[in-house]
Protein backbone atom coordinates (compact mmCIF):
# COMPACT_ATOMS: atom_id res chain seq x y z
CA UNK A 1 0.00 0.00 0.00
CA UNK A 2 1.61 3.59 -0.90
CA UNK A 3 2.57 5.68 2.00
CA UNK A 4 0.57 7.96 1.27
CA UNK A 5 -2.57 6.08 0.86
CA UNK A 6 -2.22 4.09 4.13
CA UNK A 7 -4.19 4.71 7.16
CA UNK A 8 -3.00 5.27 9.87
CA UNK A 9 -5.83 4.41 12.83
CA UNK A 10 -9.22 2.85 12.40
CA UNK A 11 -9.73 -0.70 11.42
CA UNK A 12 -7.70 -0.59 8.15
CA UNK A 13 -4.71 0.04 10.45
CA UNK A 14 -5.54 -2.31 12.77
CA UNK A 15 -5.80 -5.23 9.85
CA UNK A 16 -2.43 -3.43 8.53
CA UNK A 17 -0.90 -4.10 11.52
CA UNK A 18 -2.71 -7.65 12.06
CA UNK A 19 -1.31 -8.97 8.81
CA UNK A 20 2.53 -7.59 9.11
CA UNK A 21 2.89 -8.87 12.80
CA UNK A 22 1.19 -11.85 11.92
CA UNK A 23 3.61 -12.85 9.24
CA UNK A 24 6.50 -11.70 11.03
CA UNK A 25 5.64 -14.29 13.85
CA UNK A 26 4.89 -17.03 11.21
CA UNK A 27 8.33 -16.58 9.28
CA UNK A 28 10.11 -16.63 11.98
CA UNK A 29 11.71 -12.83 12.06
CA UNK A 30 10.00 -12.45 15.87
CA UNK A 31 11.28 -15.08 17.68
CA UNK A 32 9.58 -16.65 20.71
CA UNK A 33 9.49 -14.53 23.82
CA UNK A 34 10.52 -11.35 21.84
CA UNK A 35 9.14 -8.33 23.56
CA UNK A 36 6.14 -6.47 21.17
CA UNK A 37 6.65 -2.81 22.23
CA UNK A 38 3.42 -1.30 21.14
CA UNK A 39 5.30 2.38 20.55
CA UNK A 40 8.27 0.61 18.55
CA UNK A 41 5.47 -1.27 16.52
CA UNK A 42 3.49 2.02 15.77
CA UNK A 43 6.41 3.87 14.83
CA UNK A 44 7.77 1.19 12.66
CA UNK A 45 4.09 0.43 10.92
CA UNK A 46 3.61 4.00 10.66
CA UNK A 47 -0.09 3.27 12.79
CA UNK A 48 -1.28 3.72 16.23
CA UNK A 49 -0.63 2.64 19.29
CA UNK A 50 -4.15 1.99 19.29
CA UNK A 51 -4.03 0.09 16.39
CA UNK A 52 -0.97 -2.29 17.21
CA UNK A 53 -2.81 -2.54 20.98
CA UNK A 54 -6.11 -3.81 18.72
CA UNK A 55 -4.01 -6.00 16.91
CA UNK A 56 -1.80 -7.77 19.77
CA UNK A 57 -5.17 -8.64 21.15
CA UNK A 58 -6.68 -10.62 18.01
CA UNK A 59 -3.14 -12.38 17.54
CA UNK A 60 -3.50 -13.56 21.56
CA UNK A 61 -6.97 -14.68 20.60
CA UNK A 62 -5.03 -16.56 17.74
CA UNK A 63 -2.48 -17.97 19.93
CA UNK A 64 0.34 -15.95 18.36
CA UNK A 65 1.11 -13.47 21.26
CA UNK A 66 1.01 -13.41 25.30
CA UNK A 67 0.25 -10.65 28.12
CA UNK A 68 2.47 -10.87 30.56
CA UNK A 69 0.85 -9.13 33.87
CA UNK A 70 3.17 -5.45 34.14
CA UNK A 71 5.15 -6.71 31.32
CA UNK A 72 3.52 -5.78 27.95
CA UNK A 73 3.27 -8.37 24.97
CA UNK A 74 5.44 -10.95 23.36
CA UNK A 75 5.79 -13.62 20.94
CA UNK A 76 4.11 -16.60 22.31
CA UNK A 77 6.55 -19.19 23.56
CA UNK A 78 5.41 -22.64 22.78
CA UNK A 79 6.41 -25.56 24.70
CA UNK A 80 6.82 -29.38 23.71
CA UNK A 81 3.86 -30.24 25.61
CA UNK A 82 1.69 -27.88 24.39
CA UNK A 83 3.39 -28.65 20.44
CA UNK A 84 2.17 -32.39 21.12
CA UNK A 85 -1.45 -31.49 22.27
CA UNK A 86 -1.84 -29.59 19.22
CA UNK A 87 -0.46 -32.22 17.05
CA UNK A 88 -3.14 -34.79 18.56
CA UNK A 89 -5.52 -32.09 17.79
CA UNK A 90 -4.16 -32.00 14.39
CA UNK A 91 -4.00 -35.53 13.58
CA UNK A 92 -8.12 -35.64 13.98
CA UNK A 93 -8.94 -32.65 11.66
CA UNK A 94 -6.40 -33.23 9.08
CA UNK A 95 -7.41 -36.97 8.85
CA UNK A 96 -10.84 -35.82 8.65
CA UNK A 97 -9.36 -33.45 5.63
CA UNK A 98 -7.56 -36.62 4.09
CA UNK A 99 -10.49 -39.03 4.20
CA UNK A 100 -12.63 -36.43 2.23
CA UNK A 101 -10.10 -34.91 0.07
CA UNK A 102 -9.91 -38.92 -1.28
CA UNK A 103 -13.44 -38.75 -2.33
CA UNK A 104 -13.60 -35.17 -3.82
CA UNK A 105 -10.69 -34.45 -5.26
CA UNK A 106 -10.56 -33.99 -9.05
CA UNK A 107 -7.88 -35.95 -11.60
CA UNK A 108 -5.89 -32.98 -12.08
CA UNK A 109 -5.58 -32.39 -8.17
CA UNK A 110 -4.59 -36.04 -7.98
CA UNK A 111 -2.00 -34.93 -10.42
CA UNK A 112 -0.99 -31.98 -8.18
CA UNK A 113 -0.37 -33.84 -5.27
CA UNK A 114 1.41 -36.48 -7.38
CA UNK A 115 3.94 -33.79 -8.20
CA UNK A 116 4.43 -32.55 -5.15
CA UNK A 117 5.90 -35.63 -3.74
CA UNK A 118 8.11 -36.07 -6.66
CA UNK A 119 9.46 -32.37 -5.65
CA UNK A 120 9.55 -33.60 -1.87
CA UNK A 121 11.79 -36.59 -3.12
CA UNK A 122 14.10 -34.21 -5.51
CA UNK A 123 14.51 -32.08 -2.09
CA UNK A 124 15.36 -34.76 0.18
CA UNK A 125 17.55 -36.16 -2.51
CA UNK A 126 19.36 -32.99 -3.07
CA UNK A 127 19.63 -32.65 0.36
CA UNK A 128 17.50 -29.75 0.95
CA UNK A 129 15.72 -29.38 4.22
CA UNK A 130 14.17 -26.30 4.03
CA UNK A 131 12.50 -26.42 0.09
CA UNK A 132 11.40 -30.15 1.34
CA UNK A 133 9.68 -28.37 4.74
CA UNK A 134 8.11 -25.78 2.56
CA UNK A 135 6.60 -28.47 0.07
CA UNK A 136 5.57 -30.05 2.88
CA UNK A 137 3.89 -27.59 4.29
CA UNK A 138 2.48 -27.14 0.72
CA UNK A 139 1.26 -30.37 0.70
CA UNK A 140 -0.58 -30.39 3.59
CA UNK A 141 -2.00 -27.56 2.16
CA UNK A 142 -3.37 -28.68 -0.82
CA UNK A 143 -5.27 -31.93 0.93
CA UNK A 144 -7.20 -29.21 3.27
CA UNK A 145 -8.24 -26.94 0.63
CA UNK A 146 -9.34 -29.97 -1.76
CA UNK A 147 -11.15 -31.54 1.00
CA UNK A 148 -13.49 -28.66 0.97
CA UNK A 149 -14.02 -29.17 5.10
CA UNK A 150 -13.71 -25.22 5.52
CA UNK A 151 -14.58 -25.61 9.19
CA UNK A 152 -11.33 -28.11 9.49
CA UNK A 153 -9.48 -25.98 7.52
CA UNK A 154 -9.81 -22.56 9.81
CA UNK A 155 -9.32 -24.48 12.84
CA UNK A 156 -5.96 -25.96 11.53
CA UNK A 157 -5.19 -22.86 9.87
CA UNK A 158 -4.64 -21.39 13.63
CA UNK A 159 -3.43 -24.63 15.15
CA UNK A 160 -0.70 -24.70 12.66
CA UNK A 161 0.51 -21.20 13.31
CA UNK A 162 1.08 -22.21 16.61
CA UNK A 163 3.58 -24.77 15.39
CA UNK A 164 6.30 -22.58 13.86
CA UNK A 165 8.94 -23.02 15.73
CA UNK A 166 9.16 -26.67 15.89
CA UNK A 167 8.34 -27.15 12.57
CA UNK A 168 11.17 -25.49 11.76
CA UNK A 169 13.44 -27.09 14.13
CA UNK A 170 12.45 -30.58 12.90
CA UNK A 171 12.85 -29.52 9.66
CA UNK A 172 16.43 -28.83 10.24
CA UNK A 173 17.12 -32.01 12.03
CA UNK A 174 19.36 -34.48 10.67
CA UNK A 175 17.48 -37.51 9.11
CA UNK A 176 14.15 -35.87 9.62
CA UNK A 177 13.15 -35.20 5.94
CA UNK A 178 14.37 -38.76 4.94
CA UNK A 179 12.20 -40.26 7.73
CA UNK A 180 8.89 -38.80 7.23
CA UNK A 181 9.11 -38.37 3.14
CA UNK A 182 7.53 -41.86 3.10
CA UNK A 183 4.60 -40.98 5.33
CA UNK A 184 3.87 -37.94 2.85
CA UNK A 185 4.46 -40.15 0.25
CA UNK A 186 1.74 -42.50 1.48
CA UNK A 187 -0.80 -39.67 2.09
CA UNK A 188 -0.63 -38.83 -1.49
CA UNK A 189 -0.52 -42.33 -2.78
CA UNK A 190 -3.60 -43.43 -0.45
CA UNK A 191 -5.73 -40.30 -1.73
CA UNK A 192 -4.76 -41.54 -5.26
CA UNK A 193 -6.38 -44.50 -4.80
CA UNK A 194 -9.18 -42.92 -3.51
CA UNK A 195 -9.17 -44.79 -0.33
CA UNK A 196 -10.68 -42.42 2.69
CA UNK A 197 -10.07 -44.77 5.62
CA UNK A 198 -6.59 -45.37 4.34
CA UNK A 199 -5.77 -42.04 3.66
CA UNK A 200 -7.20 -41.12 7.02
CA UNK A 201 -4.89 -43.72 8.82
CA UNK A 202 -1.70 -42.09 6.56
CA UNK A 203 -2.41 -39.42 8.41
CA UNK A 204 -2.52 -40.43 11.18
CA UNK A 205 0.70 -42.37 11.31
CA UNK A 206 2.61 -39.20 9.98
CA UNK A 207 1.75 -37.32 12.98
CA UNK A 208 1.91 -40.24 15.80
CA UNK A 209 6.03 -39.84 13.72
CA UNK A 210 5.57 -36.29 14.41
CA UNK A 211 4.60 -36.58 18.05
CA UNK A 212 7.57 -39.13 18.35
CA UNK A 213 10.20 -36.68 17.22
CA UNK A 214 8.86 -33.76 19.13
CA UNK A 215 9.51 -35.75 22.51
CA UNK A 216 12.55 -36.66 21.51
């Protein structure tokens, strides 16, 4: 948006705000704990401190940010525990997602998904951790939005978010990509087939693998 043309209070600065914060917590350039100083916030956004205040408080409802009592804001820090409850969580609506994208998804989304794991393969092959994490967050991706389940698909849209941190850090693990490329290769390969229960249980054993290396 031109400088010029920006607001700078109301509820187009607010969703300004919302949407730059948001992604800077999601790609990782506010890392957990990090102190959100609503005056250094304003100043950099060029909005209000009413405006970043307005938008700290939707991104707590989202899970993305923390009061602490006399302290201000930060970065929500989350722990393994909590990463493993959400995965659980996970594992329900995105087998839910699987089991119906098998049914309703169309030959040339079967081809989509097809390529993406021959792109996940090429990355693990090459040895490259972070294009393979990014397909793979692609892929999951792709399954929710051609399940059609758009109830699933906002809930796991904010779960997810949660999950940045140690997404990233398993990415980055040694032997990590090679281990689960099978599981995604077995999502995609049981939605081929067009086989809901099995795709559902694909699922499912990805994340139990996911759960695994977290508590490790």
């Amino acid at each position: 948006m031109p400088e010029e043309a920006r607001p700078t209070s109301g509820e187009q600065a607010k969703q300004h705000a919302l949407t730059l914060l948001r992604q800077a917590i999601l790609h990782g350039e506010m890392a957990p704990a990090q102190r959100l100083v609503e005056n250094e916030l304003a100043e950099e956004f060029g909005v209000t401190r009413a405006s970043i205040r307005a938008a700290l408080i939707d991104l707590e409802a989202q899970g993305l940010v923390e009061r602490i009592r006399n302290r201000g804001s930060r970065v929500r820090v989350v722990t393994v525990q909590e990463a493993v409850a959400i995965t659980e969580c996970r594992m329900v609506l995105e087998g839910l997602c699987a089991a119906k994208a098998a049914v309703a998804a169309s030959d040339e989304q079967l081809t989509e998904l097809a390529d993406l794991g021959a792109a996940m393969t090429k990355a693990v092959a090459d040895g490259e951790p972070v294009t393979y994490s990014e397909l793979n967050q692609e892929l999951h991706a792709r399954i929710r939005v051609i399940s059609g389940q758009g109830t699933a698909v906002e809930l796991l849209e904010r779960l997810n978010a949660q999950l940045v941190r140690h997404r990233f850090q398993l990415a980055l693990r040694p032997g990590r990509p090679q281990h689960s490329l099978n599981e995604h290769l077995a999502m995609i390969e049981t939605i081929r087939a067009r086989d809901p229960q099995a795709a559902e249980a694909a699922v499912r054993a990805h994340l139990t693998s996911v759960i695994e290396a977290l508590r490790d």
